[in-house]
PDB file of N, CA and C in Angstrom:
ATOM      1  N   UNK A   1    -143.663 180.011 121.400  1.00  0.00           N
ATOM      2  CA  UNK A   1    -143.844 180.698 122.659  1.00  0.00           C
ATOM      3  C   UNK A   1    -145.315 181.083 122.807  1.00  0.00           C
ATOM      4  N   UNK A   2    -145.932 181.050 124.070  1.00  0.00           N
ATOM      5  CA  UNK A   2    -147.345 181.310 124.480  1.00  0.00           C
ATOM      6  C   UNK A   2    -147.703 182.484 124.568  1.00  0.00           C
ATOM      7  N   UNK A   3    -148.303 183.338 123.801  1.00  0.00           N
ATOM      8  CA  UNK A   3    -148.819 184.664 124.046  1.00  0.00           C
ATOM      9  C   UNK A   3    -148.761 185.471 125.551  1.00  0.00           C
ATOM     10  N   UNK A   4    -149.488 184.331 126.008  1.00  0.00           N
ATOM     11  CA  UNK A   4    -149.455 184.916 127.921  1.00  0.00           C
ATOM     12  C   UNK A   4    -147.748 184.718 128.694  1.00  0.00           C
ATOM     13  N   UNK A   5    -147.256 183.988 127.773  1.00  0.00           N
ATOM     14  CA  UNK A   5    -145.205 184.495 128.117  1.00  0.00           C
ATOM     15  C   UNK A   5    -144.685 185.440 128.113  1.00  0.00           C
ATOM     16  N   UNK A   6    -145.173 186.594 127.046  1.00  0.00           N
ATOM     17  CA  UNK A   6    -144.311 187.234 126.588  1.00  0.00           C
ATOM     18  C   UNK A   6    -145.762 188.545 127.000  1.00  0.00           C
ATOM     19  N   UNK A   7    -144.524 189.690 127.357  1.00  0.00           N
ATOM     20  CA  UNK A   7    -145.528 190.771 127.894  1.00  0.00           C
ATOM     21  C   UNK A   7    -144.685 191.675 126.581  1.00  0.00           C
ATOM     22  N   UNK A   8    -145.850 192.815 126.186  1.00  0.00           N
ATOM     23  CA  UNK A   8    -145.151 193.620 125.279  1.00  0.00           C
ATOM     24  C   UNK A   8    -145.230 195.283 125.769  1.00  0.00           C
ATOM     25  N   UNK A   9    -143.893 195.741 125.798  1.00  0.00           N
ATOM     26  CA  UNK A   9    -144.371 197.534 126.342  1.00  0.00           C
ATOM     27  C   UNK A   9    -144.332 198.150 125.160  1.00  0.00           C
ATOM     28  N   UNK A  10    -144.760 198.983 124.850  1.00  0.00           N
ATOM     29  CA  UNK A  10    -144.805 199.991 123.907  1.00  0.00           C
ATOM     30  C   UNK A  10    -144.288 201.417 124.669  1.00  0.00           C
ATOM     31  N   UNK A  11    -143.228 201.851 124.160  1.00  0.00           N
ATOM     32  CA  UNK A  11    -142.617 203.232 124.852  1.00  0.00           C
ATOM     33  C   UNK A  11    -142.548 203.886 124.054  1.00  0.00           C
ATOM     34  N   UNK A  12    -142.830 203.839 122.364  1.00  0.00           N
ATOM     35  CA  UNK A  12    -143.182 205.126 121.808  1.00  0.00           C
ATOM     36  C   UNK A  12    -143.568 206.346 122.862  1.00  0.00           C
ATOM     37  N   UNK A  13    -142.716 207.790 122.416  1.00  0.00           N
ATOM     38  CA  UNK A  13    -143.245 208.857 122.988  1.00  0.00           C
ATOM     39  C   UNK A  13    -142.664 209.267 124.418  1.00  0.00           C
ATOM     40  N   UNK A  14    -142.191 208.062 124.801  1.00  0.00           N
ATOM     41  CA  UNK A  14    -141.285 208.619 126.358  1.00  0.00           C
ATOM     42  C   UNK A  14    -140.393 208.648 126.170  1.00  0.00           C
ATOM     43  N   UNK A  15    -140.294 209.689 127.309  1.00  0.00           N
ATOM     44  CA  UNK A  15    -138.471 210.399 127.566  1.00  0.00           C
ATOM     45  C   UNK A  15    -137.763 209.337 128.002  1.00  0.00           C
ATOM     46  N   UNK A  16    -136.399 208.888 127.694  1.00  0.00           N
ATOM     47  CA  UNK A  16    -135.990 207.436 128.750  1.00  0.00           C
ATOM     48  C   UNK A  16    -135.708 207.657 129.948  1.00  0.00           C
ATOM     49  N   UNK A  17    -136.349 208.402 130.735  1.00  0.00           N
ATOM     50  CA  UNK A  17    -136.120 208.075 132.312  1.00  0.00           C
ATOM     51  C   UNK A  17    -137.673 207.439 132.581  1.00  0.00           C
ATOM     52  N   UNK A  18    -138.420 208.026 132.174  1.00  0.00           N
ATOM     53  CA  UNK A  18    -140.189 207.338 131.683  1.00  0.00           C
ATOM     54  C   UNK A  18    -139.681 205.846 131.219  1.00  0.00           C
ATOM     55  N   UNK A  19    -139.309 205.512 130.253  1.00  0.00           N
ATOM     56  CA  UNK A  19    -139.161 204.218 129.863  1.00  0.00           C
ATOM     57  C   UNK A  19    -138.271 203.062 130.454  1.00  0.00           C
ATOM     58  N   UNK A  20    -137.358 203.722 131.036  1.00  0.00           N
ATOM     59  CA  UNK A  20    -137.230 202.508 132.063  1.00  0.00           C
ATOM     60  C   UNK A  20    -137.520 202.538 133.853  1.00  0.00           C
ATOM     61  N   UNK A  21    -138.134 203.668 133.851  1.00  0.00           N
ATOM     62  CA  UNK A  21    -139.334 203.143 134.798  1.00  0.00           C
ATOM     63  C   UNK A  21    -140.513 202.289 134.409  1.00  0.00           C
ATOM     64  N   UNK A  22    -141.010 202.983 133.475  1.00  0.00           N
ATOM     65  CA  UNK A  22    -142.334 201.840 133.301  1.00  0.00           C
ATOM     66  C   UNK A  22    -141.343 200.648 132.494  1.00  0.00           C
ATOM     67  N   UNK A  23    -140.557 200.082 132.212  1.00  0.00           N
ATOM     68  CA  UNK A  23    -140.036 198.768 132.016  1.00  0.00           C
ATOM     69  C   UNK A  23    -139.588 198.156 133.379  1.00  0.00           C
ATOM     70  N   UNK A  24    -138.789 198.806 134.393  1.00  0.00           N
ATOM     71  CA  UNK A  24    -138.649 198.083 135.823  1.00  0.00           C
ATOM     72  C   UNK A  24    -139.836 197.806 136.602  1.00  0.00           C
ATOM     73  N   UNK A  25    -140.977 198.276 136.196  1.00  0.00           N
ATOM     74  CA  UNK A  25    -142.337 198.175 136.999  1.00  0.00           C
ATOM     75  C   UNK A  25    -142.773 196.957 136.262  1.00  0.00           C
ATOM     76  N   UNK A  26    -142.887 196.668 135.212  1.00  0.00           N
ATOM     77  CA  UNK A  26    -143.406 195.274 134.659  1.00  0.00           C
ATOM     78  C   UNK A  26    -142.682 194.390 134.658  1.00  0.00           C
ATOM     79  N   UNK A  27    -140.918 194.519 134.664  1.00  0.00           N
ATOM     80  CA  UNK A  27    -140.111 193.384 135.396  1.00  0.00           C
ATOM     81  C   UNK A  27    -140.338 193.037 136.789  1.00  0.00           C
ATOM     82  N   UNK A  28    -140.673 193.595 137.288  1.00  0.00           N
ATOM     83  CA  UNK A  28    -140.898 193.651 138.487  1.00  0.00           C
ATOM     84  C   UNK A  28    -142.446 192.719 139.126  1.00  0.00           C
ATOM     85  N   UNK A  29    -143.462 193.413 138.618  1.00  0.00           N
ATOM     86  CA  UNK A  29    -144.699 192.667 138.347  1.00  0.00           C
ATOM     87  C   UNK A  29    -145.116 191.663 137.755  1.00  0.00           C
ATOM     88  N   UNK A  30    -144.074 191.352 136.911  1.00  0.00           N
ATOM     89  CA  UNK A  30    -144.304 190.341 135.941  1.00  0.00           C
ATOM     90  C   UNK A  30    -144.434 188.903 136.385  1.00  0.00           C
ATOM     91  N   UNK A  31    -145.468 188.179 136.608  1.00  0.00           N
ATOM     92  CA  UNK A  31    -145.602 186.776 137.057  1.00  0.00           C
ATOM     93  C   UNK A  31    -144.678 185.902 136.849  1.00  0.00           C
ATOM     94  N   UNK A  32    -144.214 184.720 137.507  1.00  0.00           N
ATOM     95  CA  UNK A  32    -144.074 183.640 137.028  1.00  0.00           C
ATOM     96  C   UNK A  32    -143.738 182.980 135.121  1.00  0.00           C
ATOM     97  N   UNK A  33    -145.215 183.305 134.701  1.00  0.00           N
ATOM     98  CA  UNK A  33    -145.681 182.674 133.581  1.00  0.00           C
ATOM     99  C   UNK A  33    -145.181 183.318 132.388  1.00  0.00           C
ATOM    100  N   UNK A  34    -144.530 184.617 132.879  1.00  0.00           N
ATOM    101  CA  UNK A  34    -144.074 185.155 131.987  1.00  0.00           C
ATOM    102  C   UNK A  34    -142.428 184.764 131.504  1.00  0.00           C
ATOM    103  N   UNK A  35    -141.958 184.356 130.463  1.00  0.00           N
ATOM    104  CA  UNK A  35    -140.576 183.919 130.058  1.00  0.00           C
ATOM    105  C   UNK A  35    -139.629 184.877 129.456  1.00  0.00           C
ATOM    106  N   UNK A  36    -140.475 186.187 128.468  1.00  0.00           N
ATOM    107  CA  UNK A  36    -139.709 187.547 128.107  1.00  0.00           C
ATOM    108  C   UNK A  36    -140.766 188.859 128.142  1.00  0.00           C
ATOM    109  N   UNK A  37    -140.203 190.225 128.008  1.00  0.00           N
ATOM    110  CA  UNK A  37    -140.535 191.017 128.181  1.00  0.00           C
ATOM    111  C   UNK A  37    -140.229 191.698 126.693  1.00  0.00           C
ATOM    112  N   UNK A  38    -141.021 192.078 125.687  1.00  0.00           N
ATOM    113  CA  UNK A  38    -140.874 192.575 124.693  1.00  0.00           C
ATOM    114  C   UNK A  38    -140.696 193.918 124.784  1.00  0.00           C
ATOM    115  N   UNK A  39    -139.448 194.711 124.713  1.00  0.00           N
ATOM    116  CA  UNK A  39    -139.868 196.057 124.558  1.00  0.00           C
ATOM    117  C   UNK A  39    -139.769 196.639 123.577  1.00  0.00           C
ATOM    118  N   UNK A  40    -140.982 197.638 123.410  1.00  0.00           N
ATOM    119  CA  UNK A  40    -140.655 198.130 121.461  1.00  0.00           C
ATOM    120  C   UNK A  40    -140.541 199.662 122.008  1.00  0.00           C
ATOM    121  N   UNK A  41    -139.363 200.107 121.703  1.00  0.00           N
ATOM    122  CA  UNK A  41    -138.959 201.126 121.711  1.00  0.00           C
ATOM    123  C   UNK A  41    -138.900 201.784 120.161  1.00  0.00           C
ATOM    124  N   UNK A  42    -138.781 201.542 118.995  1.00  0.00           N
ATOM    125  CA  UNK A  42    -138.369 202.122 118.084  1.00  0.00           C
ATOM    126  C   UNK A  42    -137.038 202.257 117.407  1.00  0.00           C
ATOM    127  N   UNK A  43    -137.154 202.369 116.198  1.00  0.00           N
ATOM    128  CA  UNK A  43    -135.336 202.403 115.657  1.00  0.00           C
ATOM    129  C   UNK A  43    -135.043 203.888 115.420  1.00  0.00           C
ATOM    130  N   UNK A  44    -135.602 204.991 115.053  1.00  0.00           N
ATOM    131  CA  UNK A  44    -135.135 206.263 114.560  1.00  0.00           C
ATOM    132  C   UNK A  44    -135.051 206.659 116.246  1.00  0.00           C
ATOM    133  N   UNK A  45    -136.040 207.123 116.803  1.00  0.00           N
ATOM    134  CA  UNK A  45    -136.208 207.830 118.453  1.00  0.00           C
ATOM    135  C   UNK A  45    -135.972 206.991 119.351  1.00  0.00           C
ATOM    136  N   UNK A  46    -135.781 205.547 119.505  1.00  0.00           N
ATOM    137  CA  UNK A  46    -135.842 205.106 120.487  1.00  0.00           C
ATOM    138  C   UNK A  46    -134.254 204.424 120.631  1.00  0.00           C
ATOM    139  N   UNK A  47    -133.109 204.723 119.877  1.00  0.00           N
ATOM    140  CA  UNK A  47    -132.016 204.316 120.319  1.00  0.00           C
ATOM    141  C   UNK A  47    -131.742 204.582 121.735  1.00  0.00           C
ATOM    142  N   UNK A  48    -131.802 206.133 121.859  1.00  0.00           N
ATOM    143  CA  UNK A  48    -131.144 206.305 123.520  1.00  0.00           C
ATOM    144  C   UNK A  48    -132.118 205.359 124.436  1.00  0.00           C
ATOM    145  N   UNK A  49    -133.294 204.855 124.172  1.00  0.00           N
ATOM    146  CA  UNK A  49    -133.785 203.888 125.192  1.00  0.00           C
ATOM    147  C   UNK A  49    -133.428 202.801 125.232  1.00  0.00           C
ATOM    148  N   UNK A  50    -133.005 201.936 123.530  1.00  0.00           N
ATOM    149  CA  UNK A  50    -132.409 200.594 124.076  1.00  0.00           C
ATOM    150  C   UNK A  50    -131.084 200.686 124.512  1.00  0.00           C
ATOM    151  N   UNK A  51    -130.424 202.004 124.855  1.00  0.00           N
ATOM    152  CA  UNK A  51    -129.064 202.116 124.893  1.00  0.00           C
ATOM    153  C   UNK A  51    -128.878 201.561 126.595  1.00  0.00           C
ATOM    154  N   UNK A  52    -130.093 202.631 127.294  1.00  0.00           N
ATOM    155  CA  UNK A  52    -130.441 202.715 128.670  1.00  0.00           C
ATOM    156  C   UNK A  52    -130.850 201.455 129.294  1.00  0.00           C
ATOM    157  N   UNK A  53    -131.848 200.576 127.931  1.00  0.00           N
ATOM    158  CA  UNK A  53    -131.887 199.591 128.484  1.00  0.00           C
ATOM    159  C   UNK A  53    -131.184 198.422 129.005  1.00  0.00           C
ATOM    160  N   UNK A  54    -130.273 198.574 128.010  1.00  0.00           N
ATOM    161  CA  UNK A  54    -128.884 197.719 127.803  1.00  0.00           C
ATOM    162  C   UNK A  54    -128.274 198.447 129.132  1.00  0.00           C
ATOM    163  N   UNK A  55    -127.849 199.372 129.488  1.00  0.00           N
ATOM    164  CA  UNK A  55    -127.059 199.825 130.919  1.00  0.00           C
ATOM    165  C   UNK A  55    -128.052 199.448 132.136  1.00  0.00           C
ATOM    166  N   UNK A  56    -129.522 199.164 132.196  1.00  0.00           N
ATOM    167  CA  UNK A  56    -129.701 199.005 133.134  1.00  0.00           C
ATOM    168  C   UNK A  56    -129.969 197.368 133.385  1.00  0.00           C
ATOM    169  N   UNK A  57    -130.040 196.947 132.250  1.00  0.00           N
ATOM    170  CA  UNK A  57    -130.875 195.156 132.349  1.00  0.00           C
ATOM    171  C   UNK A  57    -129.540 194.144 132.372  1.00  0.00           C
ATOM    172  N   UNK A  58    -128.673 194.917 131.391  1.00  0.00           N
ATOM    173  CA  UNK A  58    -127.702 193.837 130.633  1.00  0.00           C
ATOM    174  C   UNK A  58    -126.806 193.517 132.403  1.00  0.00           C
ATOM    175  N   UNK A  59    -125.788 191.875 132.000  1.00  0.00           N
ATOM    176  CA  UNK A  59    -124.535 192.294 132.872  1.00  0.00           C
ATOM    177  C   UNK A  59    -124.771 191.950 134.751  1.00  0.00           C
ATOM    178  N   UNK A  60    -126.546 191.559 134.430  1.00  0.00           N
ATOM    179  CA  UNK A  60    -126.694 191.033 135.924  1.00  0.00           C
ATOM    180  C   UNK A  60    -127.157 191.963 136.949  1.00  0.00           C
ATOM    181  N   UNK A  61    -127.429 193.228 136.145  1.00  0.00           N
ATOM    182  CA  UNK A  61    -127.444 194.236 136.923  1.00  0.00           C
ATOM    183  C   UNK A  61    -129.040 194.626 137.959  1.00  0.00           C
ATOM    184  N   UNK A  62    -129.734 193.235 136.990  1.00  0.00           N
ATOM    185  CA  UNK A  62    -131.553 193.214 137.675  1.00  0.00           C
ATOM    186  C   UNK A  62    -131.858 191.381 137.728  1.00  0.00           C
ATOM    187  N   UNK A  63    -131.746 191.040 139.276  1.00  0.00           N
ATOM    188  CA  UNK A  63    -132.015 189.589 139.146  1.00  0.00           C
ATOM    189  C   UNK A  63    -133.449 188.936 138.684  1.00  0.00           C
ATOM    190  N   UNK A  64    -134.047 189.697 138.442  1.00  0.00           N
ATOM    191  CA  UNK A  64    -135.045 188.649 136.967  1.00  0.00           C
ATOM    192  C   UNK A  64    -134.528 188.427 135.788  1.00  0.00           C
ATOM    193  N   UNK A  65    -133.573 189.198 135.209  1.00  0.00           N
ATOM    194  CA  UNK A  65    -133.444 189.280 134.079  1.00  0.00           C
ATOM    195  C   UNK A  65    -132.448 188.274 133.983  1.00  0.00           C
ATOM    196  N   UNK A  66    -132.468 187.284 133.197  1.00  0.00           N
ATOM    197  CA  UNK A  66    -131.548 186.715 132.690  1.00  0.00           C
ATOM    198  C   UNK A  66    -130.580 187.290 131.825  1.00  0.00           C
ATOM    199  N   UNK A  67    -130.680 187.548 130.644  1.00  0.00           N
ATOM    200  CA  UNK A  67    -130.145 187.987 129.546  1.00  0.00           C
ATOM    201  C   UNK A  67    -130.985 189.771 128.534  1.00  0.00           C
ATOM    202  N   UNK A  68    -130.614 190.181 127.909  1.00  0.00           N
ATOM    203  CA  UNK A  68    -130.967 190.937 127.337  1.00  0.00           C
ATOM    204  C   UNK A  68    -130.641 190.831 125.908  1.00  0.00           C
ATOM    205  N   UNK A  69    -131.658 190.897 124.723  1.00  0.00           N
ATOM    206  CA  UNK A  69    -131.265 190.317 123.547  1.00  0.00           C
ATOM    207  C   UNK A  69    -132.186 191.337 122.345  1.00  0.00           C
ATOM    208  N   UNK A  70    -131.528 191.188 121.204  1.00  0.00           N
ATOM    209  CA  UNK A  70    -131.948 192.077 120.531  1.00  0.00           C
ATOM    210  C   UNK A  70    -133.748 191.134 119.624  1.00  0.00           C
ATOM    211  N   UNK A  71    -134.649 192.295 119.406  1.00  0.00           N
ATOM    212  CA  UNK A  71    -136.076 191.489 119.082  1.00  0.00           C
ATOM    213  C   UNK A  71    -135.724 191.284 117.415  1.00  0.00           C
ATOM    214  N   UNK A  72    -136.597 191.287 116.636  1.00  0.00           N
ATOM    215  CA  UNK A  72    -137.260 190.593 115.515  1.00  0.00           C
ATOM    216  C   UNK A  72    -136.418 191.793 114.540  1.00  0.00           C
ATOM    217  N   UNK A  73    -136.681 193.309 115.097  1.00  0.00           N
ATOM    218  CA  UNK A  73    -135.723 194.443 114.283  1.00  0.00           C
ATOM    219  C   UNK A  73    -135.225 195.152 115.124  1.00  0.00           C
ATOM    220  N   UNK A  74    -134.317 196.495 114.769  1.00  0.00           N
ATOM    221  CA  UNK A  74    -133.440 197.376 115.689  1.00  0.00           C
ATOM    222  C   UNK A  74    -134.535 197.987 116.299  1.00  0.00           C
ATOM    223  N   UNK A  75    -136.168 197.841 116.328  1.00  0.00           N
ATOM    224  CA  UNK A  75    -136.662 198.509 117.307  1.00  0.00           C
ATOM    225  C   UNK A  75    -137.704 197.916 118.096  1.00  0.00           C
ATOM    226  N   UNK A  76    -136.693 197.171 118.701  1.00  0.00           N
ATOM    227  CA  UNK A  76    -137.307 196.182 119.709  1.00  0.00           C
ATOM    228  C   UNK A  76    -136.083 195.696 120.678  1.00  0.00           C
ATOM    229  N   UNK A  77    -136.300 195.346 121.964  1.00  0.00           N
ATOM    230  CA  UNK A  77    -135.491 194.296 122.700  1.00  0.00           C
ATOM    231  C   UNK A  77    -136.211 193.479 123.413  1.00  0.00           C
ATOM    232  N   UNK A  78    -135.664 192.563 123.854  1.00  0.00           N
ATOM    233  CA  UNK A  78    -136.220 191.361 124.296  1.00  0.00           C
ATOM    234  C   UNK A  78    -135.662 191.237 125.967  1.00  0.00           C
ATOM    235  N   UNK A  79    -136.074 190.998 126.819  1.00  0.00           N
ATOM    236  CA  UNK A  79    -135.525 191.099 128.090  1.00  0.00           C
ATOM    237  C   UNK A  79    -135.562 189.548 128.469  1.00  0.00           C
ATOM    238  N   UNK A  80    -135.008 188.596 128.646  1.00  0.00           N
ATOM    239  CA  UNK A  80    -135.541 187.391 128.495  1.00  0.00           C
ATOM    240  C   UNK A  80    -135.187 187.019 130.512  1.00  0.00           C
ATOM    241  N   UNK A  81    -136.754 186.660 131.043  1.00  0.00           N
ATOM    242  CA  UNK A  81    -136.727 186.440 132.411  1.00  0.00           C
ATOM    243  C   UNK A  81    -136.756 184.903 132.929  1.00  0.00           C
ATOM    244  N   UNK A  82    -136.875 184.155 132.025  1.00  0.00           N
ATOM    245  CA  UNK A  82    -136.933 182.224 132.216  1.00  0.00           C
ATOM    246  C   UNK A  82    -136.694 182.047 130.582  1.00  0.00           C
ATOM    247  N   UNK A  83    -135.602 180.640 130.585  1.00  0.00           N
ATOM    248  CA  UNK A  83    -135.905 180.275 129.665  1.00  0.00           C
ATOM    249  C   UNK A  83    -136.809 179.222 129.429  1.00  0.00           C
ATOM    250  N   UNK A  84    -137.087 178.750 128.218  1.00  0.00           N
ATOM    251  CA  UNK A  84    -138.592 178.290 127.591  1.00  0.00           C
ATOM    252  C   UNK A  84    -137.882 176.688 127.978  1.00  0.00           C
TER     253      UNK A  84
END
């Protein structure tokens, strides 16, 4: 995958109503060229965000998003917007 595919947020430190605003603003913005959306939320503090994320991305519920998938460890997700 091409560096310029994949956008990465870092939400360390936000409350999750903060974090999936600033995650719907870069789905949202996100070009073309982009194929996933990395979000690193964290594994100890950031459960309730991939929880939120999962209720708001998963299931069809945002038409960029294709799928929603878990990243590399439990503190990360992957938002996947085209496949490769």
């Amino acid at each position: 995958m091409l560096s310029s595919a994949v956008i990465e947020i870092d939400l360390h430190g936000l409350r999750t109503d903060e974090a999936i605003r600033k995650v719907k603003n870069e789905v949202n913005k996100a070009p073309r060229s982009v194929y996933t959306i990395r979000v690193i939320h964290g594994y100890h503090g950031g459960t309730s965000i991939r929880s939120a994320i999962m209720d708001e991305f998963s299931y069809g519920r945002c038409d960029k998003v294709i799928r929603v998938k878990p990243g590399s460890n439990p503190g990360i997700t992957e938002l996947v917007l085209r496949e490769l």
